[in-house]
PDB file of N, CA and C in Angstrom:
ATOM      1  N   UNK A   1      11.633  14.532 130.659  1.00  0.00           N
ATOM      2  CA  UNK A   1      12.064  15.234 129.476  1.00  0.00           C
ATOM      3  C   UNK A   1      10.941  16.201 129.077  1.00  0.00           C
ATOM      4  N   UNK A   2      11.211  17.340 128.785  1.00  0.00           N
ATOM      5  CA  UNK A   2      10.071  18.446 128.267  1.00  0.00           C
ATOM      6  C   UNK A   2       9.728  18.218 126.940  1.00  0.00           C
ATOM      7  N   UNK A   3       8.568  18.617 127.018  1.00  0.00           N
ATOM      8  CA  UNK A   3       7.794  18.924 125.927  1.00  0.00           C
ATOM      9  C   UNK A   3       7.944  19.954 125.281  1.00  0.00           C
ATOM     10  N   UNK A   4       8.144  19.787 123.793  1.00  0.00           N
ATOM     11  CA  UNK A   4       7.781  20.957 122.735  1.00  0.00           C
ATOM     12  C   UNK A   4       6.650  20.837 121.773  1.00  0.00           C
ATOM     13  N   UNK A   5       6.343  22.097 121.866  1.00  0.00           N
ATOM     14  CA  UNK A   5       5.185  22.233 120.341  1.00  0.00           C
ATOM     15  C   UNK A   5       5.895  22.970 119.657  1.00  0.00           C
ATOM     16  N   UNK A   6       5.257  22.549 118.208  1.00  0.00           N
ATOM     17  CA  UNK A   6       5.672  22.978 116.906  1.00  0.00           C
ATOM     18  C   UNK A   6       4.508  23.689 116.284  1.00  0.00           C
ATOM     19  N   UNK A   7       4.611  25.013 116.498  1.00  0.00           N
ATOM     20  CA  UNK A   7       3.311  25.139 115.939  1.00  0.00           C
ATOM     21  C   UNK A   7       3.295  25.656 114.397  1.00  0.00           C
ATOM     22  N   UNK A   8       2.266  24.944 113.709  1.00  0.00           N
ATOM     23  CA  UNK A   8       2.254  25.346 111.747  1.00  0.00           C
ATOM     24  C   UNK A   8       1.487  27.018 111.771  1.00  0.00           C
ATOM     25  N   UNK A   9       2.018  27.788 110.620  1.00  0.00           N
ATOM     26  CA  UNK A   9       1.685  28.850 110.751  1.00  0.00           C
ATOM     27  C   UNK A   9       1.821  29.095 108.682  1.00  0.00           C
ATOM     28  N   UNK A  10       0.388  29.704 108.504  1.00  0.00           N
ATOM     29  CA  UNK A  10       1.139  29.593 106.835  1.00  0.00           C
ATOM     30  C   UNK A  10       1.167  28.634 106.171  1.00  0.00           C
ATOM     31  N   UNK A  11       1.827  29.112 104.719  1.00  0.00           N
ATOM     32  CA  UNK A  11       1.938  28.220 103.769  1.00  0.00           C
ATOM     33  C   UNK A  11       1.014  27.710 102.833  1.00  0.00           C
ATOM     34  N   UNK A  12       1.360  27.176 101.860  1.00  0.00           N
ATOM     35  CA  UNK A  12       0.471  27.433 100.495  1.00  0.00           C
ATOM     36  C   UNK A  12      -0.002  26.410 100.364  1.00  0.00           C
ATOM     37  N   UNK A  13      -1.362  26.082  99.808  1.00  0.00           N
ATOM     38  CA  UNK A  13      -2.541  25.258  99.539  1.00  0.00           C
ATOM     39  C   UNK A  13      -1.627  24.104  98.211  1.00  0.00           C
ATOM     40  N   UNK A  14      -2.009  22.783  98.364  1.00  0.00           N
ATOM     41  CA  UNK A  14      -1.286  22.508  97.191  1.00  0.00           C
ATOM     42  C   UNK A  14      -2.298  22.436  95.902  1.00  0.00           C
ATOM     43  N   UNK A  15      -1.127  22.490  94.776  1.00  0.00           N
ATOM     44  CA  UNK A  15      -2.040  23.254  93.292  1.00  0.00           C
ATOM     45  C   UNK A  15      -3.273  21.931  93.086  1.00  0.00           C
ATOM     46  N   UNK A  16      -2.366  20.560  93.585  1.00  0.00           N
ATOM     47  CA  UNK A  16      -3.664  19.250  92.636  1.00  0.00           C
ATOM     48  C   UNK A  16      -3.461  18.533  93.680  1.00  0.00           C
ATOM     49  N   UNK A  17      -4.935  17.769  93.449  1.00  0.00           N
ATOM     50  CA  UNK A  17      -4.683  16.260  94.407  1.00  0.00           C
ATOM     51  C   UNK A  17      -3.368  15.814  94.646  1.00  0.00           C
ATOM     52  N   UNK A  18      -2.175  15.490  93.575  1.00  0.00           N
ATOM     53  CA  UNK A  18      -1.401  14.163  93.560  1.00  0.00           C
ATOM     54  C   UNK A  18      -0.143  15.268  93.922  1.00  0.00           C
ATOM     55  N   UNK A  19      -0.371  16.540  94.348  1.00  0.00           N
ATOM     56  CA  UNK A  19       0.658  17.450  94.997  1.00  0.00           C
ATOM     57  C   UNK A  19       0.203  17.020  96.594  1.00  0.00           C
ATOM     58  N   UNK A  20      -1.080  17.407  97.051  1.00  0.00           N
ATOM     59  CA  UNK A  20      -1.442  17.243  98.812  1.00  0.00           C
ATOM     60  C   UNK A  20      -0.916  15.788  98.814  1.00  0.00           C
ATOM     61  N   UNK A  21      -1.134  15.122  97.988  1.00  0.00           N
ATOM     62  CA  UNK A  21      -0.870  13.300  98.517  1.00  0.00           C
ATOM     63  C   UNK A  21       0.625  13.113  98.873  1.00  0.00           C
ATOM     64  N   UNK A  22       1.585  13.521  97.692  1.00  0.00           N
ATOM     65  CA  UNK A  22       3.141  13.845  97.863  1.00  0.00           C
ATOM     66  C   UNK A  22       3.453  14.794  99.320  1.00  0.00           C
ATOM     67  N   UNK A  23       2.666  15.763  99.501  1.00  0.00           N
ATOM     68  CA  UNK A  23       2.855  16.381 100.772  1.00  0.00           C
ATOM     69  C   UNK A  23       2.482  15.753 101.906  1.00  0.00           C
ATOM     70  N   UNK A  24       1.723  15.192 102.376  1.00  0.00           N
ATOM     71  CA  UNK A  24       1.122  14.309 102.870  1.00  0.00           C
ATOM     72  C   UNK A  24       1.913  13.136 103.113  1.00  0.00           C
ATOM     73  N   UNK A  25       2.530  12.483 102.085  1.00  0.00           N
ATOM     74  CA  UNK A  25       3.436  11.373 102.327  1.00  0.00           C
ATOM     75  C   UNK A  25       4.908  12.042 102.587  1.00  0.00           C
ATOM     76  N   UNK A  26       5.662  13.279 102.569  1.00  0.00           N
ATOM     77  CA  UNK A  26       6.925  13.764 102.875  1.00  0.00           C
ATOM     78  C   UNK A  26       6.354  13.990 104.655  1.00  0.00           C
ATOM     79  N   UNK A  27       5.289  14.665 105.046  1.00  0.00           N
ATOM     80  CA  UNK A  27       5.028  14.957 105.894  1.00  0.00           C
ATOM     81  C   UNK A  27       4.996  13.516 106.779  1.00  0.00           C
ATOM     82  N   UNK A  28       4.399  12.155 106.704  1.00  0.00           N
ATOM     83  CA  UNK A  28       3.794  11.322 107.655  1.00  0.00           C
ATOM     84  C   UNK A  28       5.618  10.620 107.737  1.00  0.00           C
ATOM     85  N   UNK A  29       6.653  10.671 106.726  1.00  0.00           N
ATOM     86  CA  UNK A  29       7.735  10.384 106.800  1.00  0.00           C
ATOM     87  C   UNK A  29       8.684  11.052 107.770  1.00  0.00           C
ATOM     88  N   UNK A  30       8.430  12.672 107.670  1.00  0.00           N
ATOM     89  CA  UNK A  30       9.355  12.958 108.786  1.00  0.00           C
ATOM     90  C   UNK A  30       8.780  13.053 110.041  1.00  0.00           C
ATOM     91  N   UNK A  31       7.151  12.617 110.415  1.00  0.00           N
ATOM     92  CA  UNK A  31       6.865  12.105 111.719  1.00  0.00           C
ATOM     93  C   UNK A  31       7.725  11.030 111.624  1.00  0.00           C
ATOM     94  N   UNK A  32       7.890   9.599 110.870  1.00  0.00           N
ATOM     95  CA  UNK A  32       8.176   8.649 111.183  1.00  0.00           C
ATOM     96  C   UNK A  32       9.494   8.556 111.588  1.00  0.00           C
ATOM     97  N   UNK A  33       9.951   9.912 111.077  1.00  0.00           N
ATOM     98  CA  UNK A  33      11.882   9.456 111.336  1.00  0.00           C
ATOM     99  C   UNK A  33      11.732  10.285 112.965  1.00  0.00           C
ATOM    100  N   UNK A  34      10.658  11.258 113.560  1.00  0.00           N
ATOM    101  CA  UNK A  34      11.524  11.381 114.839  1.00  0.00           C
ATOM    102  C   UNK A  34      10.900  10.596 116.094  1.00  0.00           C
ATOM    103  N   UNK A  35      10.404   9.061 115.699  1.00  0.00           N
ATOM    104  CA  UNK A  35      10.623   8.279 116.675  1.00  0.00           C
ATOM    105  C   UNK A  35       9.766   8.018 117.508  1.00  0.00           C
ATOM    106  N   UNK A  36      10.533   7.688 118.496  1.00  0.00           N
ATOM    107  CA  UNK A  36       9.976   8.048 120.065  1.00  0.00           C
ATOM    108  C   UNK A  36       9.560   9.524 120.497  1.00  0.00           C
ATOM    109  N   UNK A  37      10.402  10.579 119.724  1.00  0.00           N
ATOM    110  CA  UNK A  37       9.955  11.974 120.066  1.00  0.00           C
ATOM    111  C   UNK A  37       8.526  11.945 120.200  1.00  0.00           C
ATOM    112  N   UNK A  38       7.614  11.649 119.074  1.00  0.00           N
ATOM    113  CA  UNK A  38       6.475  11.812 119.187  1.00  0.00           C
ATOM    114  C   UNK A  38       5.754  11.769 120.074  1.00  0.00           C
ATOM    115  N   UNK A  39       4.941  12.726 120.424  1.00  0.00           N
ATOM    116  CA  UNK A  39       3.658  13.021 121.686  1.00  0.00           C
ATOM    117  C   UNK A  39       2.391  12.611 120.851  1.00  0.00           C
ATOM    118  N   UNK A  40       2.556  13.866 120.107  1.00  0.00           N
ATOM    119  CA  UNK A  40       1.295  13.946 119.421  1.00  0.00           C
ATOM    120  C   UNK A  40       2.136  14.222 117.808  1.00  0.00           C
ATOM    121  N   UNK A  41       1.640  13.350 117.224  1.00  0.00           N
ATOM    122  CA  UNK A  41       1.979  13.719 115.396  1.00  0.00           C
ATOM    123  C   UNK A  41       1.468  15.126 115.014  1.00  0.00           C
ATOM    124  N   UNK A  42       0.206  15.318 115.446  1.00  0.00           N
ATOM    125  CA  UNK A  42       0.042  16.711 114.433  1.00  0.00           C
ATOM    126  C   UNK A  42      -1.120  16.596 114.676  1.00  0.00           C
ATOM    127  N   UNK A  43      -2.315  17.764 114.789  1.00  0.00           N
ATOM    128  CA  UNK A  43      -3.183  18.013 115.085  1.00  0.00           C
ATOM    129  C   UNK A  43      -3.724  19.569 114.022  1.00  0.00           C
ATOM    130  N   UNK A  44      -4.388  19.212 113.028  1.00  0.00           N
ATOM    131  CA  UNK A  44      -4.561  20.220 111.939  1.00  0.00           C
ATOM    132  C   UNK A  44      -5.881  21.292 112.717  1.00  0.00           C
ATOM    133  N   UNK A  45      -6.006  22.338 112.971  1.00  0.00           N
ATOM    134  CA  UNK A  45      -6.842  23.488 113.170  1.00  0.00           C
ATOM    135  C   UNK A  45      -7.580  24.235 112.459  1.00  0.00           C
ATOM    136  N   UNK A  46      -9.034  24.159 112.205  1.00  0.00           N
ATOM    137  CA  UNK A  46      -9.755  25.073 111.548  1.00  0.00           C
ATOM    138  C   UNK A  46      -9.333  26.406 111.695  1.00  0.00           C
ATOM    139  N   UNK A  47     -10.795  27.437 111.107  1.00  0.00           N
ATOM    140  CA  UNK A  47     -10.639  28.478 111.349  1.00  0.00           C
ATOM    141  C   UNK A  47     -10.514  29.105 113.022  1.00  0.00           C
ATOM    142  N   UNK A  48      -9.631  30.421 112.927  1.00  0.00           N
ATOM    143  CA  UNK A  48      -9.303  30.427 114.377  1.00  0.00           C
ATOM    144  C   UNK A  48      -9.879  31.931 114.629  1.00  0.00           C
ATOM    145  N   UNK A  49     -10.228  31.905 115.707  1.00  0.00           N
ATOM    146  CA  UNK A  49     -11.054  33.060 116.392  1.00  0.00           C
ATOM    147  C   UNK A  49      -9.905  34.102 117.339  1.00  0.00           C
ATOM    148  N   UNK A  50     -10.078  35.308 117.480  1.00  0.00           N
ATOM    149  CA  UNK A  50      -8.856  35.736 118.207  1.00  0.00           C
ATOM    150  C   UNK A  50      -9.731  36.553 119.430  1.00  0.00           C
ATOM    151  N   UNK A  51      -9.313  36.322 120.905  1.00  0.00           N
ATOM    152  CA  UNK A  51     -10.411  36.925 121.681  1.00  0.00           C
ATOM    153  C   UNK A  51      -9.269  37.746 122.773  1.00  0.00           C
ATOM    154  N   UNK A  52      -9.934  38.947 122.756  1.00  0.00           N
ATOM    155  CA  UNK A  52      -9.240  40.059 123.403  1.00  0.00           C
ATOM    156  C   UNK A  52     -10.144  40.904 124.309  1.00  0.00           C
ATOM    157  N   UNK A  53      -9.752  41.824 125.080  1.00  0.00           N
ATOM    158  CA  UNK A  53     -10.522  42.291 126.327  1.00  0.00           C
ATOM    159  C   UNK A  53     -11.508  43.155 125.652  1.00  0.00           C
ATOM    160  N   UNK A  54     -11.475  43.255 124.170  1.00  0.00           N
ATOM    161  CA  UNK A  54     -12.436  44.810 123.849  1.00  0.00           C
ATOM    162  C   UNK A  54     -13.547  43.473 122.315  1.00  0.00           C
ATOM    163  N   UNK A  55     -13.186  42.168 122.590  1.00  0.00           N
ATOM    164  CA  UNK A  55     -14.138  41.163 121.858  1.00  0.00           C
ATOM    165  C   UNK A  55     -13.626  40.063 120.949  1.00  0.00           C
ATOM    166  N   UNK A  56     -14.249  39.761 120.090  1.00  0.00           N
ATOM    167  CA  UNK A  56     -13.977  38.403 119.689  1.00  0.00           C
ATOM    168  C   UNK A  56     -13.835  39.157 117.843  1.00  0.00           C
ATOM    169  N   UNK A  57     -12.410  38.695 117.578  1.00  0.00           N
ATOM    170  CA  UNK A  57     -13.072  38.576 115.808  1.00  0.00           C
ATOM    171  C   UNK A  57     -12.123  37.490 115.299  1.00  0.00           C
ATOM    172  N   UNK A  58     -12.431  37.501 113.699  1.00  0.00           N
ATOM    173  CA  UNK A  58     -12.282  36.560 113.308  1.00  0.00           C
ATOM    174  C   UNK A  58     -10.704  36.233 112.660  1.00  0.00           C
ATOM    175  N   UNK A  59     -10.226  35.205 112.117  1.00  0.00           N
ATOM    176  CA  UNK A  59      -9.473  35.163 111.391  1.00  0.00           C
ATOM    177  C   UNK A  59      -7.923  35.405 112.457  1.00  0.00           C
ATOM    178  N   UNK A  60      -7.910  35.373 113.534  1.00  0.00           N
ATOM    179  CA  UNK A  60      -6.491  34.958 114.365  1.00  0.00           C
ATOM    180  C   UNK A  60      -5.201  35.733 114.311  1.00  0.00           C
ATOM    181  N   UNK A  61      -5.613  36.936 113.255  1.00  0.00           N
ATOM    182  CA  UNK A  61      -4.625  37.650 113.561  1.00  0.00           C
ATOM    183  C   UNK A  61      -3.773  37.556 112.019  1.00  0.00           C
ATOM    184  N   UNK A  62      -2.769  38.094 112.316  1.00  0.00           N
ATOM    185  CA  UNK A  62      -1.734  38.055 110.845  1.00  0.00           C
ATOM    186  C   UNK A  62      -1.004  36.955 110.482  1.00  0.00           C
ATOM    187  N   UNK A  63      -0.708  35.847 111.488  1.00  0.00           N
ATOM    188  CA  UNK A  63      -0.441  34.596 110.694  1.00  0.00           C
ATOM    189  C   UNK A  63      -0.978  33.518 111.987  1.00  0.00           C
ATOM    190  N   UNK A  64      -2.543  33.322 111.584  1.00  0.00           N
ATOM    191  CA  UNK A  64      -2.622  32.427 112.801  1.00  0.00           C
ATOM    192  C   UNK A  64      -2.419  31.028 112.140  1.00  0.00           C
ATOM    193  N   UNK A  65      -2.668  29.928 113.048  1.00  0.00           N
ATOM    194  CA  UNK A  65      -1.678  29.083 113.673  1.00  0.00           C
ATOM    195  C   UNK A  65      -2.932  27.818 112.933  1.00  0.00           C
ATOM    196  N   UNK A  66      -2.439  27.260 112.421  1.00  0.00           N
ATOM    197  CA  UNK A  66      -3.461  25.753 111.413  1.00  0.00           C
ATOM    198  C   UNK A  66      -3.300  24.270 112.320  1.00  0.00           C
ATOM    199  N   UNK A  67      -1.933  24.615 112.675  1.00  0.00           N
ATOM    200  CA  UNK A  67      -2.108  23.007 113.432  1.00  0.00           C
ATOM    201  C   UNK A  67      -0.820  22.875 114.354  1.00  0.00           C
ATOM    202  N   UNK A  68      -0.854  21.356 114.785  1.00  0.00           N
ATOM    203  CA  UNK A  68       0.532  21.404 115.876  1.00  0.00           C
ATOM    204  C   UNK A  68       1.162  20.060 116.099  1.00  0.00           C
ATOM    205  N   UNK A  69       2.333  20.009 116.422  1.00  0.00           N
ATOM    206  CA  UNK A  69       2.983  18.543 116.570  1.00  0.00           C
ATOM    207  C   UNK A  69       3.687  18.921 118.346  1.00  0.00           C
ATOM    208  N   UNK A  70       3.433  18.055 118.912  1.00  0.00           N
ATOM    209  CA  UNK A  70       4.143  18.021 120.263  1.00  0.00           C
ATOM    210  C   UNK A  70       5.531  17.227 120.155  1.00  0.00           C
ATOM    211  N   UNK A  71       6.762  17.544 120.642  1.00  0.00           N
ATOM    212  CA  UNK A  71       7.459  16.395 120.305  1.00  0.00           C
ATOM    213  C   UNK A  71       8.601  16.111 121.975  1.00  0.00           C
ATOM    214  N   UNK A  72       8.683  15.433 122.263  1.00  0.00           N
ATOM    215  CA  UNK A  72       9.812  14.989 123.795  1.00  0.00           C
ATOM    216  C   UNK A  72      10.951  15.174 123.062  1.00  0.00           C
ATOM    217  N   UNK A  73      12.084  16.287 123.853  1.00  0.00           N
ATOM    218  CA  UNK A  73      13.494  16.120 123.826  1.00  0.00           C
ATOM    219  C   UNK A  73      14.222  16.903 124.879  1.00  0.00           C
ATOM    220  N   UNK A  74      14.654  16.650 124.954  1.00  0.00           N
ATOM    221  CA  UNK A  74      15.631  17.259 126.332  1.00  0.00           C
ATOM    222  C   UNK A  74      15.976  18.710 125.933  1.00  0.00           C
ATOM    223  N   UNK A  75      16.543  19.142 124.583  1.00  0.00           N
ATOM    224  CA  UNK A  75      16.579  20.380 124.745  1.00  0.00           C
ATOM    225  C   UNK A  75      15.906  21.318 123.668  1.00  0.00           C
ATOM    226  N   UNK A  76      15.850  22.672 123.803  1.00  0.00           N
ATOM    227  CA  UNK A  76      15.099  23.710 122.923  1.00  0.00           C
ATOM    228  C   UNK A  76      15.963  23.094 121.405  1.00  0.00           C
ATOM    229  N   UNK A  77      17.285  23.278 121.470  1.00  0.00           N
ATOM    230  CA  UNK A  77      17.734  22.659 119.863  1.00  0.00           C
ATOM    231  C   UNK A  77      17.594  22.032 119.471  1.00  0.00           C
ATOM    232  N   UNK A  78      17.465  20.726 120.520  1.00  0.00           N
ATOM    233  CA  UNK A  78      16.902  19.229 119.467  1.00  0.00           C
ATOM    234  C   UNK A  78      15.633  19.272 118.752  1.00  0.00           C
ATOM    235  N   UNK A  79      14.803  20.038 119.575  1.00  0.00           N
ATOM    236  CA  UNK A  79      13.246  20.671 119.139  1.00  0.00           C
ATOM    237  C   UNK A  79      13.442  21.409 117.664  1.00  0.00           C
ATOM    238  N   UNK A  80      14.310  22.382 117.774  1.00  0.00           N
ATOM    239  CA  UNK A  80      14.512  23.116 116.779  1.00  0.00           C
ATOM    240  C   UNK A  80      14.927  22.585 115.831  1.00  0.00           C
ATOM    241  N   UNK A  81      16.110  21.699 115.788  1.00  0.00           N
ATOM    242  CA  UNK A  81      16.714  20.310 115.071  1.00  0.00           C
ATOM    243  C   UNK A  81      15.245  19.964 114.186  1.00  0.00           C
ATOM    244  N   UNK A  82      14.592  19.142 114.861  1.00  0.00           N
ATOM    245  CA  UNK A  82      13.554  18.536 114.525  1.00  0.00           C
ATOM    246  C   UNK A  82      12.690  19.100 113.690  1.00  0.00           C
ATOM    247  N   UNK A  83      12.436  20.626 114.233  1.00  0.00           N
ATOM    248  CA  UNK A  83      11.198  21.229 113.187  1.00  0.00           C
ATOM    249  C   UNK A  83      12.128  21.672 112.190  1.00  0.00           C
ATOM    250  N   UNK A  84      13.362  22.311 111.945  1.00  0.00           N
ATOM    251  CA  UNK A  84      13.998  22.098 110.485  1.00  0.00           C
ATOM    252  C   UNK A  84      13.699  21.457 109.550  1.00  0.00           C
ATOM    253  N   UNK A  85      13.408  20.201 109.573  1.00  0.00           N
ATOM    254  CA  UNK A  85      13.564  18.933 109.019  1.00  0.00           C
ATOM    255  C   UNK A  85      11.561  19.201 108.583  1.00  0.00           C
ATOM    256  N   UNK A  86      10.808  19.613 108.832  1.00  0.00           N
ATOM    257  CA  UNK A  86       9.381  19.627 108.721  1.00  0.00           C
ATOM    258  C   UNK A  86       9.298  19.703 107.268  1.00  0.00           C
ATOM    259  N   UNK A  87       8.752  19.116 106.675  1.00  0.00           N
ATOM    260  CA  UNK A  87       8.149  19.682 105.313  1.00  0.00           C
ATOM    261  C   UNK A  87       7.386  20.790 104.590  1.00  0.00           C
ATOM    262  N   UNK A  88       6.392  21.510 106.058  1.00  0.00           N
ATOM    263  CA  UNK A  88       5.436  21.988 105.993  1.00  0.00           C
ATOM    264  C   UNK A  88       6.267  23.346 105.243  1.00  0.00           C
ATOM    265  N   UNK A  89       7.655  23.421 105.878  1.00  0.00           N
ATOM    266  CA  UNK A  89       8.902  24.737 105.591  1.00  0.00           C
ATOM    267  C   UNK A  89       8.953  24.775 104.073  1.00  0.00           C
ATOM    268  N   UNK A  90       8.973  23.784 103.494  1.00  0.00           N
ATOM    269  CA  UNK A  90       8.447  23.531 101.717  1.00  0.00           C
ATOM    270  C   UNK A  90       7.518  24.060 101.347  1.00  0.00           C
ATOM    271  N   UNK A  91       6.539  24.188 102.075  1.00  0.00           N
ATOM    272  CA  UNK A  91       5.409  24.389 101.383  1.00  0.00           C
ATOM    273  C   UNK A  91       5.051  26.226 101.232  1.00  0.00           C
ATOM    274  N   UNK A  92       6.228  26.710 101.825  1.00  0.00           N
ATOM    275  CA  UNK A  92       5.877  28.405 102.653  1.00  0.00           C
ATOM    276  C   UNK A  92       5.716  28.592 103.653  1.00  0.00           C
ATOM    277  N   UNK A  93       5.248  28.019 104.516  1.00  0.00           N
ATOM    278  CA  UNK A  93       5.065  27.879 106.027  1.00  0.00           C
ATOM    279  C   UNK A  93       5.976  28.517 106.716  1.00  0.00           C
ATOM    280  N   UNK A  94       5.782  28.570 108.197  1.00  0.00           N
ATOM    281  CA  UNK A  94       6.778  28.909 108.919  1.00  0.00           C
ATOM    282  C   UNK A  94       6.353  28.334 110.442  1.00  0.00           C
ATOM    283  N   UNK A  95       7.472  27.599 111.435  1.00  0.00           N
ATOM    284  CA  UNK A  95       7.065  27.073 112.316  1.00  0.00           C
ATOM    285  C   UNK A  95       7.430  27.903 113.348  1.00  0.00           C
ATOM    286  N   UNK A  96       6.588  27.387 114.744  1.00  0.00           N
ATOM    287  CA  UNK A  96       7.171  28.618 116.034  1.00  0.00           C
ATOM    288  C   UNK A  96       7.498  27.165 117.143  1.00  0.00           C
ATOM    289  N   UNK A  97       8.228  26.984 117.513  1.00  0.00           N
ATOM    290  CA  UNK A  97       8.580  25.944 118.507  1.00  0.00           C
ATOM    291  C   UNK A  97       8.740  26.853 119.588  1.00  0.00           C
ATOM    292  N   UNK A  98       8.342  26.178 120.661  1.00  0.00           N
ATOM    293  CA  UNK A  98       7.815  26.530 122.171  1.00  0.00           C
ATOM    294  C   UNK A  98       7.641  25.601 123.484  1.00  0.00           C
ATOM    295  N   UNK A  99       8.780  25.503 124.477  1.00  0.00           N
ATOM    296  CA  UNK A  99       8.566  24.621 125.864  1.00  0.00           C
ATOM    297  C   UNK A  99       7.475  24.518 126.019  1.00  0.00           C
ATOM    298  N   UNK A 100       6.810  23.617 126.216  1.00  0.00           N
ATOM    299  CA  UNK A 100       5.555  23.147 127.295  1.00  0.00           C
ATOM    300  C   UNK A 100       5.808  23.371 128.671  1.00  0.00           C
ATOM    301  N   UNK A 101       5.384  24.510 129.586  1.00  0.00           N
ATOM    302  CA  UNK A 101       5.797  24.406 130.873  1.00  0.00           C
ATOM    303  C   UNK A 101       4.527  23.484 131.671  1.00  0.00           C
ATOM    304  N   UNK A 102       5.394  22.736 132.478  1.00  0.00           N
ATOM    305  CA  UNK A 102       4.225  22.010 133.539  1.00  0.00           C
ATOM    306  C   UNK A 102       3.596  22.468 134.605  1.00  0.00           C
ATOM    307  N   UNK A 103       2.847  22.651 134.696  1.00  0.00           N
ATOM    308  CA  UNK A 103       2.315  23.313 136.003  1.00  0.00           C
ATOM    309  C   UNK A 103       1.760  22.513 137.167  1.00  0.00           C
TER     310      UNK A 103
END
């Protein structure tokens, strides 16, 4: 079965502690509902560097990419299915889902 990533892109800082904690707990819930899908839960990303043939700068571009969830399903929709359901889409965000090809 292939692999998808979900990758986080965006989205707004929360205003107080007991907002990130509520986000935080909607978020570790809809890992929990997809299962077995799970590869990897989520993997959060610092600042990101963007490197191109003419050098290196900073800041990744116009909406770079904070973190990622891998998830197993047989097809691109169930993937898509799945990141619907993300919370992070609450928050402003916006996700990019993408096959894992094997090489």
């Amino acid at each position: 079965m292939p692999n998808y990533i979900i990758a986080y892109h965006g989205g707004e800082k929360p205003a107080s502690p007991e907002e990130g904690a509520a986000g935080m707990a909607r978020w570790k819930t809809w890992v929990a509902d997809l299962g077995d899908a799970v590869v990897n839960p989520g993997t959060p990303l610092s600042k990101t560097q963007t490197v191109s043939a003419s050098g290196v700068s900073d800041g990744g571009g116009a909406n770079p990419i904070i973190g990622f969830t891998v998830v197993s399903t047989e097809t691109m929709e169930q993937a898509l299915e799945m990141a619907k359901q993300c919370p992070h889409l609450d928050m402003g965000g916006t996700l990019e889902v993408a096959e894992m090809i094997e090489m």
